[in-house]
Structures are given as C-alpha cells and as structure tokens.
Protein backbone atom coordinates (compact mmCIF):
# COMPACT_ATOMS: atom_id res chain seq x y z
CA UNK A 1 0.00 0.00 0.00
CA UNK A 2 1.60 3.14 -0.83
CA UNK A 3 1.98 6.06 1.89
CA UNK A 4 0.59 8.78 1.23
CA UNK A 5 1.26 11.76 3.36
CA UNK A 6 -1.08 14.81 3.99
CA UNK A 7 0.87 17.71 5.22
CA UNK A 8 -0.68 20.03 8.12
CA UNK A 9 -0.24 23.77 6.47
CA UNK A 10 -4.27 23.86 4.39
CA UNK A 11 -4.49 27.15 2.72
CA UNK A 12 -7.94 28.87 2.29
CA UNK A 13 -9.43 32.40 0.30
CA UNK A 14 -9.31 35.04 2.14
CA UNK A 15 -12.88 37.50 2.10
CA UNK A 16 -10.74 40.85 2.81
CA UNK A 17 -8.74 40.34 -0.09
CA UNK A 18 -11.02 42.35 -2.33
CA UNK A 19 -9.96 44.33 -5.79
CA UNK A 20 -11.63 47.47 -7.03
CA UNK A 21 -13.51 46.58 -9.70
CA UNK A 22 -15.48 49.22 -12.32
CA UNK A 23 -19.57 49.36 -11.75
CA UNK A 24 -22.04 50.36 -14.50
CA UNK A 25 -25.16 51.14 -12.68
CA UNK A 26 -27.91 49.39 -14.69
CA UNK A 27 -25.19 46.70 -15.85
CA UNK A 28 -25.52 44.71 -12.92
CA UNK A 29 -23.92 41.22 -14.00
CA UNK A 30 -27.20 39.54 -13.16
CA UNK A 31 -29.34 41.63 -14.00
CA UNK A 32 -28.59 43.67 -16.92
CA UNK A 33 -30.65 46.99 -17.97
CA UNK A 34 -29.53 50.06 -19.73
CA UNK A 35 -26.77 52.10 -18.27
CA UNK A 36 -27.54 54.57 -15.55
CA UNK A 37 -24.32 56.10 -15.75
CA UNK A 38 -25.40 59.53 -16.83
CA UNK A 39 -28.17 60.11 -13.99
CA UNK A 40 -25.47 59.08 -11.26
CA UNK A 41 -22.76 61.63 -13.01
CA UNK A 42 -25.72 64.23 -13.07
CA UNK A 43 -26.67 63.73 -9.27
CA UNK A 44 -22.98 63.48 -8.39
CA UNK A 45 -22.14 67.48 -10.27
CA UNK A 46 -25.30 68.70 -8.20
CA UNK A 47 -23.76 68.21 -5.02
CA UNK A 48 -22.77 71.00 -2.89
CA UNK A 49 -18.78 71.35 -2.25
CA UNK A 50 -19.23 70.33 1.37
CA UNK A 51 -20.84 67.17 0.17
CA UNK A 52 -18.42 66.19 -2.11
CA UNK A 53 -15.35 66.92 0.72
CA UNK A 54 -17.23 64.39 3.73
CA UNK A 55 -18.55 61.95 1.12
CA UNK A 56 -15.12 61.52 -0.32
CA UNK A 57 -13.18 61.84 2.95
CA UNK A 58 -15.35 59.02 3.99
CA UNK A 59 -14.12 56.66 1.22
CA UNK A 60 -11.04 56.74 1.81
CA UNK A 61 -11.50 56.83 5.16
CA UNK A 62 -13.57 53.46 4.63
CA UNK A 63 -11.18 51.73 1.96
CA UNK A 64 -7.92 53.62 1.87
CA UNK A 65 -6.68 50.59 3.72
CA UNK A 66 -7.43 47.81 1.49
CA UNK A 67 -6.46 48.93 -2.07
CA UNK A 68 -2.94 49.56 -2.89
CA UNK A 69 -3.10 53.44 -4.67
CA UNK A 70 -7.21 53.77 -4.22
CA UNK A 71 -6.82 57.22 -5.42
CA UNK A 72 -5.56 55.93 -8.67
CA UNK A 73 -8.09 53.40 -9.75
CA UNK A 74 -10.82 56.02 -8.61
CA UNK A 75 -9.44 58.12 -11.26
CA UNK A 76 -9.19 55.52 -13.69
CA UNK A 77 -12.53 54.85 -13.40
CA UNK A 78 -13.36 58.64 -13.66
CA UNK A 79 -12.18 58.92 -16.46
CA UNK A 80 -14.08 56.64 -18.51
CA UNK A 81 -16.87 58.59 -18.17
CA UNK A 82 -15.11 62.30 -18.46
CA UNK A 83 -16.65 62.79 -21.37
CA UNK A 84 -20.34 62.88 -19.86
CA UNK A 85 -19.19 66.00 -17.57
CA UNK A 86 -19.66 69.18 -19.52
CA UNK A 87 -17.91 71.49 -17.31
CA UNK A 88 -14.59 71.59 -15.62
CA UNK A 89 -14.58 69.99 -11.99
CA UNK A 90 -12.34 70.07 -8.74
CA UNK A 91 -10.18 66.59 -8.37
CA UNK A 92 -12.42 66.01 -5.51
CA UNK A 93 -15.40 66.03 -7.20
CA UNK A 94 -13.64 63.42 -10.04
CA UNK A 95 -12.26 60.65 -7.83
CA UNK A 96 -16.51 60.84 -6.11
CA UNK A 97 -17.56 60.26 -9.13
CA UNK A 98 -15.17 57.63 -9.62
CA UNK A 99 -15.65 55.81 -6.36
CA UNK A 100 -19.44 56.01 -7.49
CA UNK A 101 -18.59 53.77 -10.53
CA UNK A 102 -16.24 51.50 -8.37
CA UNK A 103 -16.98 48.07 -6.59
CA UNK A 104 -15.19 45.73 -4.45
CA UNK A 105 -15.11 42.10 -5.73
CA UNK A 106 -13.63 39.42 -3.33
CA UNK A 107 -11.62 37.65 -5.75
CA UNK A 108 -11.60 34.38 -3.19
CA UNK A 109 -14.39 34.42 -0.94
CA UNK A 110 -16.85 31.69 -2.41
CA UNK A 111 -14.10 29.27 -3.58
CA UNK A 112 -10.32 28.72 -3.29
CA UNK A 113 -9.28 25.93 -4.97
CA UNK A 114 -7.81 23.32 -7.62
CA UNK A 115 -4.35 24.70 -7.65
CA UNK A 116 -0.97 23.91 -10.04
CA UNK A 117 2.54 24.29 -8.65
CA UNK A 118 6.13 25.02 -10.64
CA UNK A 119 9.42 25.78 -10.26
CA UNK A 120 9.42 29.78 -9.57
CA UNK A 121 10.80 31.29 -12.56
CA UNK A 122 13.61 33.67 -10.18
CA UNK A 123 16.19 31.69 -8.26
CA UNK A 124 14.43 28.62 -7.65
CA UNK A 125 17.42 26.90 -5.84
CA UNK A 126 16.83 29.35 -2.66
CA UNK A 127 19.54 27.07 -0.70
CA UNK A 128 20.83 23.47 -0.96
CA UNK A 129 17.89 21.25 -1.10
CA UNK A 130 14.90 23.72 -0.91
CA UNK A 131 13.03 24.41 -4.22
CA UNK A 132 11.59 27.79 -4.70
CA UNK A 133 7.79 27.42 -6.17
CA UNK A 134 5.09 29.30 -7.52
CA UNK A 135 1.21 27.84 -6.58
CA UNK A 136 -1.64 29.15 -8.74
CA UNK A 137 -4.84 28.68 -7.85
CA UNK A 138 -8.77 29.11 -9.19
CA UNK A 139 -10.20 31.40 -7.10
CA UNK A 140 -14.22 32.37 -6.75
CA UNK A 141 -16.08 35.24 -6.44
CA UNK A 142 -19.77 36.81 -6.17
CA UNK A 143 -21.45 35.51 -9.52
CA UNK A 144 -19.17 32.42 -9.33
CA UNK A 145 -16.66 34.46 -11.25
CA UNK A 146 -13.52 32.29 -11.91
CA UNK A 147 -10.01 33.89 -12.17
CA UNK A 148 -6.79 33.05 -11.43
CA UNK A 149 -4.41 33.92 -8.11
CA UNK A 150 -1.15 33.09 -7.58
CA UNK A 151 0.77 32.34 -4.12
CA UNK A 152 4.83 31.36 -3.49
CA UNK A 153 6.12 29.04 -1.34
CA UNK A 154 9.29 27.08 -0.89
CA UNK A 155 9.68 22.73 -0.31
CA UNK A 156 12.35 21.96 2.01
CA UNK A 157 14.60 18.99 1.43
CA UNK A 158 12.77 16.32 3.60
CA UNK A 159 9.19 17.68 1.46
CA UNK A 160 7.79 19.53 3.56
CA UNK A 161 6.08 22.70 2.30
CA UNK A 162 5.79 26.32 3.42
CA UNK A 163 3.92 28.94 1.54
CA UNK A 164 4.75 32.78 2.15
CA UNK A 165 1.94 35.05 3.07
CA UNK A 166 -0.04 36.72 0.68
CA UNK A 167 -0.15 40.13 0.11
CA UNK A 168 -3.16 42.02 1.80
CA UNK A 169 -3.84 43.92 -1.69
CA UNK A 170 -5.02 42.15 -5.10
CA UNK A 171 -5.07 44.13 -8.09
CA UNK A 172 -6.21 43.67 -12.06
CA UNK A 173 -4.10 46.66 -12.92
CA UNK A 174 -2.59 45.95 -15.58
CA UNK A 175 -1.81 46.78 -19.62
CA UNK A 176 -3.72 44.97 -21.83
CA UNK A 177 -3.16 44.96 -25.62
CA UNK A 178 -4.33 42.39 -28.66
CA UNK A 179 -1.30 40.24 -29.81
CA UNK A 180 -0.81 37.84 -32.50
CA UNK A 181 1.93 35.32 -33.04
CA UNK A 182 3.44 34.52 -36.65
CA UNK A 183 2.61 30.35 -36.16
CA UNK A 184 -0.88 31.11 -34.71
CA UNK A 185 -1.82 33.26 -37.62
CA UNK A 186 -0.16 31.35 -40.57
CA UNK A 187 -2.91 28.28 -39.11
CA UNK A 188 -5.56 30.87 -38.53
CA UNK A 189 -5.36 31.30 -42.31
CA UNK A 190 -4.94 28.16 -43.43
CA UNK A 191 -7.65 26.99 -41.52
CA UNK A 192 -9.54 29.54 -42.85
CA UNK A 193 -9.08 27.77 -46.31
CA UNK A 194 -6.56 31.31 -47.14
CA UNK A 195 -4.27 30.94 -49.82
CA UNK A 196 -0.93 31.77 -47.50
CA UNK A 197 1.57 32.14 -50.32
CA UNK A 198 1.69 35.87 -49.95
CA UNK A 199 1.11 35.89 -46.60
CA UNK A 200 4.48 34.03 -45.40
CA UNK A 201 6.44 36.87 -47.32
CA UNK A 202 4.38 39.70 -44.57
CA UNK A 203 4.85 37.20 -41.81
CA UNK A 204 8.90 36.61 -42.15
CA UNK A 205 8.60 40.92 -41.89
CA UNK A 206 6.97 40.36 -38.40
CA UNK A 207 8.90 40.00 -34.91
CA UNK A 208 7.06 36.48 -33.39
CA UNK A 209 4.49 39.20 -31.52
CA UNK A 210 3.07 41.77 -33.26
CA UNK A 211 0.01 43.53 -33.50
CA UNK A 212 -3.03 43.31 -35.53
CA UNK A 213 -2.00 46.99 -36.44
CA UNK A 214 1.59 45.59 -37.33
CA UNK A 215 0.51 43.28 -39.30
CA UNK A 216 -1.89 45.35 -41.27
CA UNK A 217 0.96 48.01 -41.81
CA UNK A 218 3.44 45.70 -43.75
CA UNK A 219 0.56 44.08 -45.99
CA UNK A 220 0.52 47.44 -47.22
CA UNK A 221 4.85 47.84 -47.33
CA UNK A 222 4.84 44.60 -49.15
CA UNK A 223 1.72 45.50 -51.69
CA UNK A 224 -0.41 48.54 -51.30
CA UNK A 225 -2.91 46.56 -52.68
CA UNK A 226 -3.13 43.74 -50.13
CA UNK A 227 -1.92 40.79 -50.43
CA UNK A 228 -2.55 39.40 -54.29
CA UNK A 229 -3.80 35.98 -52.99
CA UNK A 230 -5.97 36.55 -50.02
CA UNK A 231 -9.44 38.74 -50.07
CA UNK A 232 -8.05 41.50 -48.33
CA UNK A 233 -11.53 42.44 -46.79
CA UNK A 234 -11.88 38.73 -46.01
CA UNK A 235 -8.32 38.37 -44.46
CA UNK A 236 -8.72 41.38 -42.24
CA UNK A 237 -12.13 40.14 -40.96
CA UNK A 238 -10.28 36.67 -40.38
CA UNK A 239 -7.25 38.59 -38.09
CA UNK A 240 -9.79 40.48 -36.43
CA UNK A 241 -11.72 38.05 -35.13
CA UNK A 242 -8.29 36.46 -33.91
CA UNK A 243 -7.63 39.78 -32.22
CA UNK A 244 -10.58 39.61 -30.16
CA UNK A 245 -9.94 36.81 -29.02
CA UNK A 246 -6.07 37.20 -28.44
CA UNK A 247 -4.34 39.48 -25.80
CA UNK A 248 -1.47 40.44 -23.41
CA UNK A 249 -1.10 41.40 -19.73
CA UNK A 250 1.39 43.47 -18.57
CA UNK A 251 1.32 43.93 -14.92
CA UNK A 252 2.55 46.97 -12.84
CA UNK A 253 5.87 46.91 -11.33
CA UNK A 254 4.94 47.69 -7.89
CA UNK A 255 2.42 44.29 -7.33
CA UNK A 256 3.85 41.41 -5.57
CA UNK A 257 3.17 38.15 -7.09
CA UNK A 258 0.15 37.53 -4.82
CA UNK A 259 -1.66 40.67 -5.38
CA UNK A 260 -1.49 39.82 -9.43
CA UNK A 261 -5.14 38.56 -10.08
CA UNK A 262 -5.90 37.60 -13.56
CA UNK A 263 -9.50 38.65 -14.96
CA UNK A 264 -11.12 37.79 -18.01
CA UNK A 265 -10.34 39.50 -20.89
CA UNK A 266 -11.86 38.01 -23.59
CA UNK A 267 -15.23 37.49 -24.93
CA UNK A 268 -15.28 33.78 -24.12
CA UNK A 269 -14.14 33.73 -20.98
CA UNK A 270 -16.41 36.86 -19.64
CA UNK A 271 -17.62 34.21 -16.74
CA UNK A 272 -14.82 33.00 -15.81
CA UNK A 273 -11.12 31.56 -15.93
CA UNK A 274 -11.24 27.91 -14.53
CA UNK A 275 -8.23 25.29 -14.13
CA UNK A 276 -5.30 26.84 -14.75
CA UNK A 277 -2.82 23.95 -15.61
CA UNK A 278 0.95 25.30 -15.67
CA UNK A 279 3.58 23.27 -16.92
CA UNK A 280 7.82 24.69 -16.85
CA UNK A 281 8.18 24.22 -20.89
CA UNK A 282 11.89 23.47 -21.42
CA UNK A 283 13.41 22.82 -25.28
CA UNK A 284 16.69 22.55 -26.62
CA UNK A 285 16.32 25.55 -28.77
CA UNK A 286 14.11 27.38 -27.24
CA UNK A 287 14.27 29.94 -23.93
CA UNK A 288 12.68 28.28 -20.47
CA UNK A 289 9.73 29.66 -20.48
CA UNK A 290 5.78 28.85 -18.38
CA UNK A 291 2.56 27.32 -19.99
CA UNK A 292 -1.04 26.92 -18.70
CA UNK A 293 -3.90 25.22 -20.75
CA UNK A 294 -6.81 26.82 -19.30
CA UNK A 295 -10.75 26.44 -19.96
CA UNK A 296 -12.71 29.80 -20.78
CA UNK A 297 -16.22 30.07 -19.94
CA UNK A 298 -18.97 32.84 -21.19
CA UNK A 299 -21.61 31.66 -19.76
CA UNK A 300 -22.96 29.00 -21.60
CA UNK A 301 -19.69 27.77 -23.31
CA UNK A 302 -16.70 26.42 -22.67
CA UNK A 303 -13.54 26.72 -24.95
CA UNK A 304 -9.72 25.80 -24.09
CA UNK A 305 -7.58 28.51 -24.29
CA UNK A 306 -3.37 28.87 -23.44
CA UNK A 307 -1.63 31.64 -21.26
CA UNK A 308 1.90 31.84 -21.33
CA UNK A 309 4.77 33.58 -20.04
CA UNK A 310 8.09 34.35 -18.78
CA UNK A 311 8.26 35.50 -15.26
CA UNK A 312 4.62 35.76 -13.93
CA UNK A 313 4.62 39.22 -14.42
CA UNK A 314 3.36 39.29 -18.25
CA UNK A 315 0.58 36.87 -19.89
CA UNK A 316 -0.34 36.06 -23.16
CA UNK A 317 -3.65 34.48 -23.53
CA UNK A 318 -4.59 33.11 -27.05
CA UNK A 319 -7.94 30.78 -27.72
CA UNK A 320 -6.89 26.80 -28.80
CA UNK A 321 -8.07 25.34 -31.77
CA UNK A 322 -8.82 22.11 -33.39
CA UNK A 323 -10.72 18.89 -31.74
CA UNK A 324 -8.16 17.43 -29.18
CA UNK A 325 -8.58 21.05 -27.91
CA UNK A 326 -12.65 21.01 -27.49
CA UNK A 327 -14.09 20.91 -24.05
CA UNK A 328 -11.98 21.11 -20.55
CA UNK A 329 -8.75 19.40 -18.99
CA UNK A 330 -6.09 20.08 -21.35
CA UNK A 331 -2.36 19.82 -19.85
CA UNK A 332 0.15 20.87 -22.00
CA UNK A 333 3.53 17.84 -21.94
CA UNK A 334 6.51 19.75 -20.86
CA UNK A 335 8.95 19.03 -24.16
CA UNK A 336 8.47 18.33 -27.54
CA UNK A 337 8.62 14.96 -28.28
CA UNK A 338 9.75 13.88 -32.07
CA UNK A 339 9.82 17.93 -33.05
CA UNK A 340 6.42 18.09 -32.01
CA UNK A 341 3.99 19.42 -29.05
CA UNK A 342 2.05 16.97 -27.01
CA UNK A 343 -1.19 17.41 -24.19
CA UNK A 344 -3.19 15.20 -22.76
CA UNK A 345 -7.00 15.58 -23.45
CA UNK A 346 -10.69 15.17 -22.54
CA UNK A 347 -12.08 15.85 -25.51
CA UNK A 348 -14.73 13.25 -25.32
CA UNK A 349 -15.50 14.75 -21.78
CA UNK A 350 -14.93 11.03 -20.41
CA UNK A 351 -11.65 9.88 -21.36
CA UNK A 352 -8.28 10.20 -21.41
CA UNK A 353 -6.35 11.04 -25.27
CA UNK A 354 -3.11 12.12 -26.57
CA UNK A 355 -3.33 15.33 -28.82
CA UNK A 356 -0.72 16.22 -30.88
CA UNK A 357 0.48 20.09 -32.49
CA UNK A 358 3.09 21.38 -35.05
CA UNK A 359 2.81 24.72 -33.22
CA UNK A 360 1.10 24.55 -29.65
CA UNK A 361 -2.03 26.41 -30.97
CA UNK A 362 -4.14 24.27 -33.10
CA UNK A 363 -4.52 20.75 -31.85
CA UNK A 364 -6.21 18.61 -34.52
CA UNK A 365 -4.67 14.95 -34.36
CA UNK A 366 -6.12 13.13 -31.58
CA UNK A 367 -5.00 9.46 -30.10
CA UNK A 368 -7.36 8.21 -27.10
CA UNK A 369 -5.42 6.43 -24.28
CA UNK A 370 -7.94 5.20 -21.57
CA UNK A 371 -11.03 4.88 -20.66
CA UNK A 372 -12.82 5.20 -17.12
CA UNK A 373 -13.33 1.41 -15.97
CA UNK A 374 -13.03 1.33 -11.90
CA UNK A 375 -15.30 1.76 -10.25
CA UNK A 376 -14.14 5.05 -8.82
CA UNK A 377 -13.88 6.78 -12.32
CA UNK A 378 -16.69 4.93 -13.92
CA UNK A 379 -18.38 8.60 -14.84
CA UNK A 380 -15.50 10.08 -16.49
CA UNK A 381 -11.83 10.56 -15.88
CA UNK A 382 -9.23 13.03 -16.56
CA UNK A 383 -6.38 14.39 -16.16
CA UNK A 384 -4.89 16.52 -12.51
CA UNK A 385 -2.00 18.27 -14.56
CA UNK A 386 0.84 17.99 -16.74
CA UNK A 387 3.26 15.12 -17.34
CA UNK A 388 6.07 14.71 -15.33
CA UNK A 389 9.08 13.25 -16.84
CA UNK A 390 10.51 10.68 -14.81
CA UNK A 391 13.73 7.62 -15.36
CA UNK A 392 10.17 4.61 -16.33
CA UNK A 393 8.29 7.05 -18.27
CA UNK A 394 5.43 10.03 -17.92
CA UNK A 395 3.65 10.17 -14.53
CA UNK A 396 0.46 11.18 -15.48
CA UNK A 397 -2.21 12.08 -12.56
CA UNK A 398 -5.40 11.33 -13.12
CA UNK A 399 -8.89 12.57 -11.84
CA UNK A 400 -12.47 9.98 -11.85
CA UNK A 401 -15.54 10.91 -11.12
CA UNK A 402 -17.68 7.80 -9.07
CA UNK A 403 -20.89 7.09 -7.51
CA UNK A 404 -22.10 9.96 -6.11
CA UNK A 405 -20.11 12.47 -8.33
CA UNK A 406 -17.22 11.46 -5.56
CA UNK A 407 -13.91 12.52 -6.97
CA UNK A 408 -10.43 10.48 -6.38
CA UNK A 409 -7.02 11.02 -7.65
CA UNK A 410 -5.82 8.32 -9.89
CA UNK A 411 -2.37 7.84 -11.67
CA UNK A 412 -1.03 5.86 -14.58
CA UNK A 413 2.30 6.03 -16.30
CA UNK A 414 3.25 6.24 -20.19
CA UNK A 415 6.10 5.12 -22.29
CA UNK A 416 8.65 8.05 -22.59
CA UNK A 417 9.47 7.47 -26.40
CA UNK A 418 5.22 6.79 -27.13
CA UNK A 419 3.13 8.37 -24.57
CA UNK A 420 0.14 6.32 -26.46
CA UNK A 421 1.22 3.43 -24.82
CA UNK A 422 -0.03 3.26 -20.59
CA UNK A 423 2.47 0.98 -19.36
CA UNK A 424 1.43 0.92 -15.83
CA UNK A 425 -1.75 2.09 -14.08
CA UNK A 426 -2.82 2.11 -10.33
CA UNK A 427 -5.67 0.16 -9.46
CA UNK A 428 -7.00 2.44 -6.92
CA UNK A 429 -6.93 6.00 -5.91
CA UNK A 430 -4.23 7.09 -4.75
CA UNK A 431 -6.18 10.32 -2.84
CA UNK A 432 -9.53 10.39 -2.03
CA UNK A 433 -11.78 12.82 0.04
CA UNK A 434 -11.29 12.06 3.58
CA UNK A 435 -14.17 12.68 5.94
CA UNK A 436 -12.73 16.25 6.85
CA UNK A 437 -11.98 17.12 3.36
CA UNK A 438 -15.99 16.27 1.83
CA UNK A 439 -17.59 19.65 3.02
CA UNK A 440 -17.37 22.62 0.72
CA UNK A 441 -18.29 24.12 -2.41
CA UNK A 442 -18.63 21.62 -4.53
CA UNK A 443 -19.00 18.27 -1.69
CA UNK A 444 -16.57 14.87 -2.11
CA UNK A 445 -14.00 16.44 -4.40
CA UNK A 446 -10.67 16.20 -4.50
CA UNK A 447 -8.53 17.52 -7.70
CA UNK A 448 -5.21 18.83 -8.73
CA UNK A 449 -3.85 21.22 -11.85
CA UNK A 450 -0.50 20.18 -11.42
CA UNK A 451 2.14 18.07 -9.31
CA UNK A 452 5.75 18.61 -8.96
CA UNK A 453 8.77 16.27 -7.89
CA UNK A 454 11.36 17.53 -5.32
CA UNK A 455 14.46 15.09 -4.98
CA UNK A 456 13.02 11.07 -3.91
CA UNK A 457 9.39 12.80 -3.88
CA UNK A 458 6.01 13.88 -5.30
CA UNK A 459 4.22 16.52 -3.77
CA UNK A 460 0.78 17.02 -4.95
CA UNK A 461 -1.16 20.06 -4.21
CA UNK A 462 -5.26 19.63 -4.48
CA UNK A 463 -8.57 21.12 -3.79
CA UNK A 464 -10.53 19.83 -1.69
CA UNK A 465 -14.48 20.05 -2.29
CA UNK A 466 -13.82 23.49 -3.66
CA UNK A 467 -13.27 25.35 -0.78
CA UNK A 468 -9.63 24.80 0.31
CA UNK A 469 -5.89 23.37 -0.56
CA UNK A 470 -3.93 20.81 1.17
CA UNK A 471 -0.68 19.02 -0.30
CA UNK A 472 0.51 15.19 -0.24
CA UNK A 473 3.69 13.71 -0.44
CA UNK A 474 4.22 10.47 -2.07
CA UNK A 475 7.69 8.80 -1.93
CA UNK A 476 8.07 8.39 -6.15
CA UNK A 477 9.65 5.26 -6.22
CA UNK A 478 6.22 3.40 -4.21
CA UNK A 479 4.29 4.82 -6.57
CA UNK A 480 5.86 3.67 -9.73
CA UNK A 481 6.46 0.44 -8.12
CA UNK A 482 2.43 0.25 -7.18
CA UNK A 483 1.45 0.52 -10.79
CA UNK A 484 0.90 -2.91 -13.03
C-alpha cells in the first residue's frame, strides 16, 4: 500500500482580499438593464462642495486601507466617463464620481481551490535542497466568477512545504493589448481555407508578436494593394476576429506576485477563468519559459484557451483550436517529443487522449489512451495536470468521477518514447476525500492542476471540495512500483 502523506499547512481564500472593480449602474452582472451612468454623473455634479469633501473623505477613510493606490483606480474609473461631464470639476469632485462607478469584488471568498505548482521562474534553488515554487490557484467570487491567483512558497529537502503570506492587496491593474503570433496566424489562415503564399512573405517581416495593427501596416509595405492571394476584406475580418480573441497582460511593477489577479479578458471567458494547468516548458532551442492550458467560460460555453509567459509578471492568452482542444482538462507535456507538441485531453468529456500540435495552438490529431473502468472513475476521468518526466516514463495524474459524483485522484504512467502506450496504471486512488476534506463548495471532491517532484518525492497540491488546498507527499519510487 503506498503512503501517502497529507501535510498540516491547508491554505484557504481570504474574504478581505477584495480588488476594485469598475460598476455600471444598470449593468448589474445579473441583471442587466440600460446604463444609468449619466443620472449618477448628473446627481454626483449637483452636489454641494461640502458634500463632495465628507462623502469623499469618507471613502477613503472606509477603503484607503485595502487597495494599494485607491486614489488611482478612482481616477481611472473617472475617467471613462469624463466625457459625460460638460464642465470643468475640482479633483475632488472626479475621484466621487469615480468611487461612485467603483466596486469591491472578493476575488476568493466563495471558492479557493484546484491549484498547479512550478518551479518559480527567479532563483528557484533558494539554498541546498529547498526548491523555490510558484502555486496558482482558481479562485471564486460573487457571480461564481472564476479567475486566477497566484501564491509562493518554498519545499524543504525532507518535502515539507511552506507557503509565504499573501499580500493584503489584489489588483487587475494591468496593460492589456491584442497580440498575435506569426505560427498562430499562418494556421488561422490556413484553416480559414486562405491561400498563405503571400502571406508568409508579410509574416517573415513580423517580430514572433506583433500587432493586428503591425501586421496590417506591412501588408501594405509589401503590396499597397493587399496581399494578391488573399481577399483582403476577407483576411482582415479573419485577423480580427483572432484579435478579439487574443491578448497580453502586462502587470505593474509595484504588485507582488500575490496581489497579481488575472480577470477575463476576452469574450469567451467573460464568466470566468477555470483550471489553470501550468507546466515549466523546457526545449533545446528554445528559452525556459511557463505554460497553462486553461478552460474559458462565457456563460454557456466552454472553450480551451493557453496563457503563457516568462516571469509571472506578463501573460499572453490566445484561444486553442482544433478537436483534441474542445471541451476542458487540457495539460500541456513539458517538451516536444519527435519535433512536435504533445497534451493530454478530454475531448470526449470522459476519457483520457493524446493530442498532438506542429505549433502549440491548433490541436487537430487526436489518439485516445484510456477509458474510465473502476469503479471510482466509472463517470469520467481526466487528467490533474501535466506530465512529469521521470527515469520509467510520464507520470500522469489522473482525476475519476464515481458514484455519487465522488472525486479520487488516480495515476497511470506512459512510455517516454510513445506516450500512447499506458504501461502501468494504479488500481486504486491514490487520494480520495477524507471525511474532513468532503464539506465545501462543490461536496466529495478532491482535484489537482498540477504536481511537482522535489528530490526522492512527489508533492501534490489539491482542492478539496472546492473550498480549500492541502498538499501530499508520495515517496516516487512506491508509486511507480504500485502501478501494473
């Protein structure tokens, strides 16, 4: 029987970690009307001085405390609306008006949960022994919001995990800008049924990120005209839909890790950001550099979708493509295998495949593994993260859903050279909710976005019924050895 150790630190959302958020009066999220803006603006100029002075004094009296800058973001929100004030007004009277249009949101306070750990991107080694991580995590808010939080944390040599306090201030301030990437749009076109001969000539012009703008700029240096092969109309309607879809985050210097909260951006993902699965992506030619298969969600719908980045500072986010990329649980394979990009998939929504991509965008050739036949995954199973690469082959963590939508973790391993082949599988779960871990959220869950190994062992951080995080340790070498 293989040992599995629960650690003692549990981490949980906090309810005072709240962001300021903008509010359209009117535009509530649940029940939408027209905008009330201009009344509000209107009552807000007809207040006397005095008013304005004690009403503002008294937010930042109230909330001073709990945003980082509150002036700013009151501004920021003024100023979306400046142009519905006809007449000059005191800087008092503008950061009112602002805080009128303002909100808290507490990113964390319905859910906290299903969390993916890697190596932190800056000095990982922190001393002989101890890895340096970085834990991100699904967090829940009013309107069951989704978005994505990140904590750090450090494993000491004998496994055993401490995570650093979180900063008291979370923040969505941040750039945000449309970007496009020369491999995602050559398939973009082709998939479009385009006619790319032209359009490799514009793309060769093009740094890997550039702007739709960019783009659009040397069509024209290479022929005014637009490009001789491709409906110009047509191939600016195709990159624009791309664009919306498609888009950076640069945060602010000044936020700590923690206080970084990632919102949704796009159109698709308006409801939510759910099960962010990061994997360390590591290729011979190619920088070091962080992944995360995500799923979007609008509202009704449910796409996949990929961030990456460097140092967990700036994002790209970019929608996935192609039918090994349909539905949830994507997890990217941390190296190329045969000059080409691997995930694991649930397209099916039951099983487990390999997909497989010339360019990490568009995932179109599809290879099921398994299929759920315990008893404890005889609903559906899944995958609880990445691949990890070890000596016998790729550990692969599993997820199944049982009787009584009970979730257990699971894990099977695949050949390193053919990760279509399962060469070893356990025959039970390996975690399962114990009877302090089936309250929450979502009841009798447990489920993980990503494992890591630390010298002789496997430390697996998971969710438990949606409403908190513990970790397990698992000595590698038993669990290999368990699995026939």
């Amino acid at each position: 029987m293989i040992n599995v150790e629960r650690q003692s630190i549990e981490l949980q959302g906090a309810a005072d970690r709240v962001l300021c958020r903008m509010f359209v009066p009117g535009e509530e999220d649940l029940i939408r009307g027209p905008s009330r803006i201009p009344e509000v603006v209107n009552r807000a100029l007809a207040l006397k001085k005095s008013e304005v002075v004690a009403a503002l004094d008294a937010v930042e009296r109230d909330f001073s405390g709990r945003h980082r800058n509150l002036r700013d973001q009151l501004a920021s929100h003024y100023r979306a609306v400046a142009h519905l004030v006809p007449v000059d007004v005191s800087r008092e009277r503008e950061l009112l008006i602002g805080a009128y249009l303002t909100q808290e949101y507490a990113i964390e306070a319905a859910a906290y949960f299903n969390p993916s750990i890697v190596p932190h991107p800056a000095d990982p080694e922190a001393e002989a022994g101890v890895l340096r991580f970085v834990l991100s995590v699904r967090a829940v808010g009013e309107g069951h919001i989704s978005t994505v939080v990140f904590r750090s944390g450090h494993i000491a040599s004998d496994g055993v995990v401490s995570v650093d306090p979180p900063s008291p201030y979370a923040s969505i301030r941040a750039e945000r800008r449309t970007v496009l990437r020369r491999r995602f749009v050559r398939q973009s076109a082709i998939e479009a049924g385009m006619d790319c001969t032209d359009l490799e000539l514009v793309l060769g012009m093009l740094p890997d990120k550039f702007t739709t703008e960019d783009l659009l700029a040397t069509m024209s240096q290479v022929d005014p005209g637009g490009l001789r092969n491709v409906a110009s109309d047509e191939f600016v309607a195709v990159m624009q839909e791309i664009a919306r879809s498609s888009y950076e985050v640069d945060f602010a210097d000044d936020l700590s890790l923690s206080e970084r909260v990632l919102w949704p951006t796009s159109p698709d993902e308006r409801r939510g950001m759910e099960d962010a699965r990061f994997v360390r992506l590591q290729d011979e030619d190619e920088p070091v550099r962080y992944r995360a298969s995500y799923t979007a969600f609008d509202g009704a719908h449910v796409s996949s979708r990929i961030l990456e980045t460097d140092d967990f500072s700036s994002f790209s986010s970019m929608k996935l493509t192609g039918s090994g990329a349909e539905n949830k649980g994507l997890a990217f394979f941390p190296r190329r295998i045969g000059g080409r990009y691997l995930a694991l998939s649930r397209w099916d929504r039951e099983s487990i495949s390999l997909t497989i991509s010339e360019d990490s965008y568009h995932w179109n050739d599809v290879h099921k593994i398994e299929s759920p036949d315990r008893s404890w995954e005889l609903v559906h199973m899944g995958n609880c993260g990445s691949p990890i690469e070890l000596p016998e082959g790729w550990l692969v963590l599993t997820h199944g859903a049982g009787a009584m939508r009970q979730y257990a973790i699971g894990a099977m391993l695949l050949d390193r050279d053919d990760p279509t082949k399962v060469i070893g599988r356990l025959k039970e779960p390996l975690v399962k909710p114990a009877e302090d871990e089936r309250n929450g959220y979502v009841p009798n869950v447990v489920y993980s976005c990503g494992a890591i190994v630390h010298g002789e062992r496997l430390l697996i951080p998971y969710g438990m019924s949606d409403w908190r995080i513990r970790f397990a340790s698992i000595h590698v070498n038993d669990l290999v050895s368990a699995m026939s």
